[in-house]
Protein backbone atom coordinates (compact mmCIF):
# COMPACT_ATOMS: atom_id res chain seq x y z
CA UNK A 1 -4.58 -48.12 36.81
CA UNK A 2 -3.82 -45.25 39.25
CA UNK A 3 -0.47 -44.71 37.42
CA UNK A 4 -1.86 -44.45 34.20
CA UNK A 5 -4.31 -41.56 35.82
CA UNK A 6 -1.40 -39.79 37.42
CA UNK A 7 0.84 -40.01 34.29
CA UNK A 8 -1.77 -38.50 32.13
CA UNK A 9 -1.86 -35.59 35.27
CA UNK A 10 1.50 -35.02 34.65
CA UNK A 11 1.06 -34.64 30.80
CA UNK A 12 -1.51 -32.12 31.00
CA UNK A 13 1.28 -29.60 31.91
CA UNK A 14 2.57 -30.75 28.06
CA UNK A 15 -1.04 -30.03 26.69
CA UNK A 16 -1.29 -26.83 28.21
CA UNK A 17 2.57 -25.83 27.61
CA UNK A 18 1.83 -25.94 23.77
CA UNK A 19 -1.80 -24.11 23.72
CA UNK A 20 0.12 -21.15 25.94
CA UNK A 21 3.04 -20.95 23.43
CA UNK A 22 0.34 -20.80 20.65
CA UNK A 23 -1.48 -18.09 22.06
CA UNK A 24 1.35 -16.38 23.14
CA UNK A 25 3.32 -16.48 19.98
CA UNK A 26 0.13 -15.04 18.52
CA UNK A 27 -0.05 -12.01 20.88
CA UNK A 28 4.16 -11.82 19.97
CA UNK A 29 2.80 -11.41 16.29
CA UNK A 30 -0.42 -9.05 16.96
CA UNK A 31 2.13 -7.07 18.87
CA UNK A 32 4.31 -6.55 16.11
CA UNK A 33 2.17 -5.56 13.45
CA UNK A 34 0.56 -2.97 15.48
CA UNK A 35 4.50 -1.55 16.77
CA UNK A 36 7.04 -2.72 14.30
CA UNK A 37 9.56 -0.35 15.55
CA UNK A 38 9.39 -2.67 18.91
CA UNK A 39 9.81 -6.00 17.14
CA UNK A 40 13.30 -6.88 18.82
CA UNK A 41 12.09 -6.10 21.84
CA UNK A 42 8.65 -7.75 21.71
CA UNK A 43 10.92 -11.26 20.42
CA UNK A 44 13.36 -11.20 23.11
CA UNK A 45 10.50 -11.59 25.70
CA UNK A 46 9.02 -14.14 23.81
CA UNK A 47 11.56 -16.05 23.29
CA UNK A 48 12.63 -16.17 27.08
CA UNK A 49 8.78 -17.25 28.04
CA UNK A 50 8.76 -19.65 25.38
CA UNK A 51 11.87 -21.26 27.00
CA UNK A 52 10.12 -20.73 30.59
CA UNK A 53 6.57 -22.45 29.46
CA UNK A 54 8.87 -24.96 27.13
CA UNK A 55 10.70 -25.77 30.61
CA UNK A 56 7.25 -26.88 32.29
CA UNK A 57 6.53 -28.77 29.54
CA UNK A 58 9.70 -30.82 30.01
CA UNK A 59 9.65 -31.47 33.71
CA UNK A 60 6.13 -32.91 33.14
CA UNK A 61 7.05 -35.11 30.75
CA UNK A 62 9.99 -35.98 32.62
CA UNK A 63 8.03 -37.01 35.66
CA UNK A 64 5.44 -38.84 33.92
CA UNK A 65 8.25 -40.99 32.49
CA UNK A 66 9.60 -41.52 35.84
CA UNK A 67 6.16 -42.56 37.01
CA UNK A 68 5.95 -44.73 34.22
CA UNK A 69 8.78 -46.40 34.28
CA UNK A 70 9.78 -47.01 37.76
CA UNK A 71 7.90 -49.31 40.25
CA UNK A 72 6.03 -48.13 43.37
């Protein structure tokens, strides 16, 4: 029972990985429209916090599979 509770813990950090790329990629396109000239730069900073917030994502999920699937 515990497990299950801490393994849904660690997913939360998947949850809330995928609402801040949402809002994030929305600010990425809000920023654009307004300063299209900037467009290159405003994507390479996305991209690299996308891959930074995707990472979190990952080493949740990675550790609630770990917790899941090993015996304590």
């Amino acid at each position: 029972m515990s497990t299950g509770i801490a393994v849904a813990l660690c997913l939360l950090s998947c949850a809330f990985s995928g609402a801040a790329m949402g809002i994030a990629t929305g600010k990425a396109v809000e920023a654009v429209a307004r300063q299209p000239e900037a467009a290159d730069k405003i994507n390479a900073i996305l991209i690299l916090g996308l891959a930074l917030t995707e990472s979190t994502a990952i080493y949740g999920f990675v550790t609630a599979l770990i917790m899941l699937f090993t015996k304590m």
